[in-house]
Protein backbone atom coordinates (compact mmCIF):
# COMPACT_ATOMS: atom_id res chain seq x y z
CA UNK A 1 26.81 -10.35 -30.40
CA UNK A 2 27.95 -9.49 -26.76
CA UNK A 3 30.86 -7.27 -26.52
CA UNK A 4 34.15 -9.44 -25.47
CA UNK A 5 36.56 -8.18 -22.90
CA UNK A 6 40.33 -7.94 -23.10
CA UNK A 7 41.37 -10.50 -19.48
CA UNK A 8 44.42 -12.17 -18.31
CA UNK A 9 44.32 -15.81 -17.76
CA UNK A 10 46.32 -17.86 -15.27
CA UNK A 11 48.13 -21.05 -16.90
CA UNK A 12 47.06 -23.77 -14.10
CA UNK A 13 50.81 -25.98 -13.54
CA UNK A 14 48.93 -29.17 -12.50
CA UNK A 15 46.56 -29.63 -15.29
CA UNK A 16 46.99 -31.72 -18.15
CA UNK A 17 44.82 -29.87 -20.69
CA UNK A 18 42.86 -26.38 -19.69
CA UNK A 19 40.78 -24.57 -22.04
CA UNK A 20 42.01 -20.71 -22.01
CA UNK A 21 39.34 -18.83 -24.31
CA UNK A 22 36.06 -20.76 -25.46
CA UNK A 23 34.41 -18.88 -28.57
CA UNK A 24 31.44 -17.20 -28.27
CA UNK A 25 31.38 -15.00 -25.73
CA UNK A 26 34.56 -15.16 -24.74
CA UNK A 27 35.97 -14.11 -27.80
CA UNK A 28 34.48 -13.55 -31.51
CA UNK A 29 34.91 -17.53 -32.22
CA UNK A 30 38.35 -18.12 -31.37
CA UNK A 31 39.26 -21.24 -29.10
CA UNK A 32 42.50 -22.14 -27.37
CA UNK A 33 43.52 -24.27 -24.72
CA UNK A 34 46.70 -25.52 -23.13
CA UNK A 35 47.95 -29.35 -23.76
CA UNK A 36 50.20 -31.22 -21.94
CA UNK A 37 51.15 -34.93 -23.52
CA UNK A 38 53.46 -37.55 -21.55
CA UNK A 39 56.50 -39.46 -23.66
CA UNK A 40 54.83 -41.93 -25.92
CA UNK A 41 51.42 -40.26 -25.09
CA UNK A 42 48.91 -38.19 -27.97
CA UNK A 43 45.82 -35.90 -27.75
CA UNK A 44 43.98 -38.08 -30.19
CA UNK A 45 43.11 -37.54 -34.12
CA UNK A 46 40.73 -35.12 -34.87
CA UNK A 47 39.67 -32.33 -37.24
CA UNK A 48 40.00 -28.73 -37.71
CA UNK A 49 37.29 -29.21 -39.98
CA UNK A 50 36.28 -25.29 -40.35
CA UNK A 51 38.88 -23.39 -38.38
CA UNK A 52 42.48 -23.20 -38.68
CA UNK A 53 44.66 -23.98 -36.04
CA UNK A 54 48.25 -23.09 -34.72
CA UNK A 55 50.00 -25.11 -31.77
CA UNK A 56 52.79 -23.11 -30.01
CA UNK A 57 55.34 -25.37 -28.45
CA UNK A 58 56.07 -24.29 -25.47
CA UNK A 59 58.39 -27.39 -24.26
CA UNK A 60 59.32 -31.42 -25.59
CA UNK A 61 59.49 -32.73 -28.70
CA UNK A 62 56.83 -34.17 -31.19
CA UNK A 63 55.06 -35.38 -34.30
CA UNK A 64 51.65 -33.81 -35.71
CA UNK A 65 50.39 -36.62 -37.78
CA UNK A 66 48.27 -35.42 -40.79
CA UNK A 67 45.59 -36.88 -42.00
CA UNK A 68 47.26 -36.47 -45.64
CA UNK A 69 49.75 -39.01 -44.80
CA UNK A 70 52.65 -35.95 -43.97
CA UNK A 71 53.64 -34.96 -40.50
CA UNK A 72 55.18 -32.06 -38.76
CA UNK A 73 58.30 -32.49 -36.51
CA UNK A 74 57.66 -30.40 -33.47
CA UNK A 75 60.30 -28.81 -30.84
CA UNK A 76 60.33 -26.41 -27.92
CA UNK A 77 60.44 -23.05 -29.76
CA UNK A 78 58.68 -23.28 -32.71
CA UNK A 79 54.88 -22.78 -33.83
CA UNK A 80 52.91 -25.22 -36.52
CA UNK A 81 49.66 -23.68 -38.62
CA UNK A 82 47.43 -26.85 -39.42
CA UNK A 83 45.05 -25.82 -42.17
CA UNK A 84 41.07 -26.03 -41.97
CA UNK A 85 39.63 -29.74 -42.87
CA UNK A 86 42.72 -31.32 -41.53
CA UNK A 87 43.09 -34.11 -39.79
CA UNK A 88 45.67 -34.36 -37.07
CA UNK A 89 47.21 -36.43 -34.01
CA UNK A 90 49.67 -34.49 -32.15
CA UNK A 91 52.20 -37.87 -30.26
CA UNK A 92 55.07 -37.27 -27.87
CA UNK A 93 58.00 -39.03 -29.65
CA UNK A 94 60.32 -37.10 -27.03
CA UNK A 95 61.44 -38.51 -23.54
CA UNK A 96 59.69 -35.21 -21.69
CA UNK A 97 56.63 -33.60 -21.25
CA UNK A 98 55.34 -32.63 -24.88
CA UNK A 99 53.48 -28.79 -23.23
CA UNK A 100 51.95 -26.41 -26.50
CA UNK A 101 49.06 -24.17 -26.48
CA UNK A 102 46.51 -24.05 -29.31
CA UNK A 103 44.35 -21.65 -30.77
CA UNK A 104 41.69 -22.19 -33.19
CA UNK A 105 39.98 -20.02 -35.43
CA UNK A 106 37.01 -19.99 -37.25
CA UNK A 107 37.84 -19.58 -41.71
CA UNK A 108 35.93 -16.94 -43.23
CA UNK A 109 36.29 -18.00 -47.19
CA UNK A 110 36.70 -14.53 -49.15
């Protein structure tokens, strides 16, 4: 495996999403990105399927929707952990802009 380097990144204030790190090379397989969602908008459902995931919320309000039926109220100041082979829709229920960054993580089972 190539030998990762420890780098800065700049946070880009126009963009909508931005991918920050992008597994292998980059790093040893962890992701992350930067998401910004308009009121009554959503990044769409998806899967963590082998990875976890947390979503730091940097700004607005939201719902994670779980594929399990539950969801996860989301504010300005926290952090959510979605498990591995989860499900998930992250909406904008607030009247702002809904701004979190992610990073994703491969699961190595013990």
């Amino acid at each position: 495996m190539s030998a990762t380097k420890a780098r800065v990144i700049d946070l880009s204030p126009e963009d909508c999403y931005q991918q920050l790190l992008g597994g292998v090379p980059e790093t040893r397989g962890m992701r992350s990105g930067r998401q910004a969602i308009a009121p009554g908008a959503e990044c769409g459902e998806h899967s963590t399927k082998a990875h976890e995931e947390v979503l730091v919320i940097l700004t607005g309000s939201g719902v994670a929707k779980l594929g399990d039926g539950s969801s996860l109220e989301l504010r300005g100041g926290q952090i959510a952990y979605i498990p591995p082979q989860m499900t998930h829709n992250v909406v904008n229920a607030g009247d702002t802009v809904l701004r979190y960054i992610y990073v994703v993580a491969p699961v190595n089972e013990p």
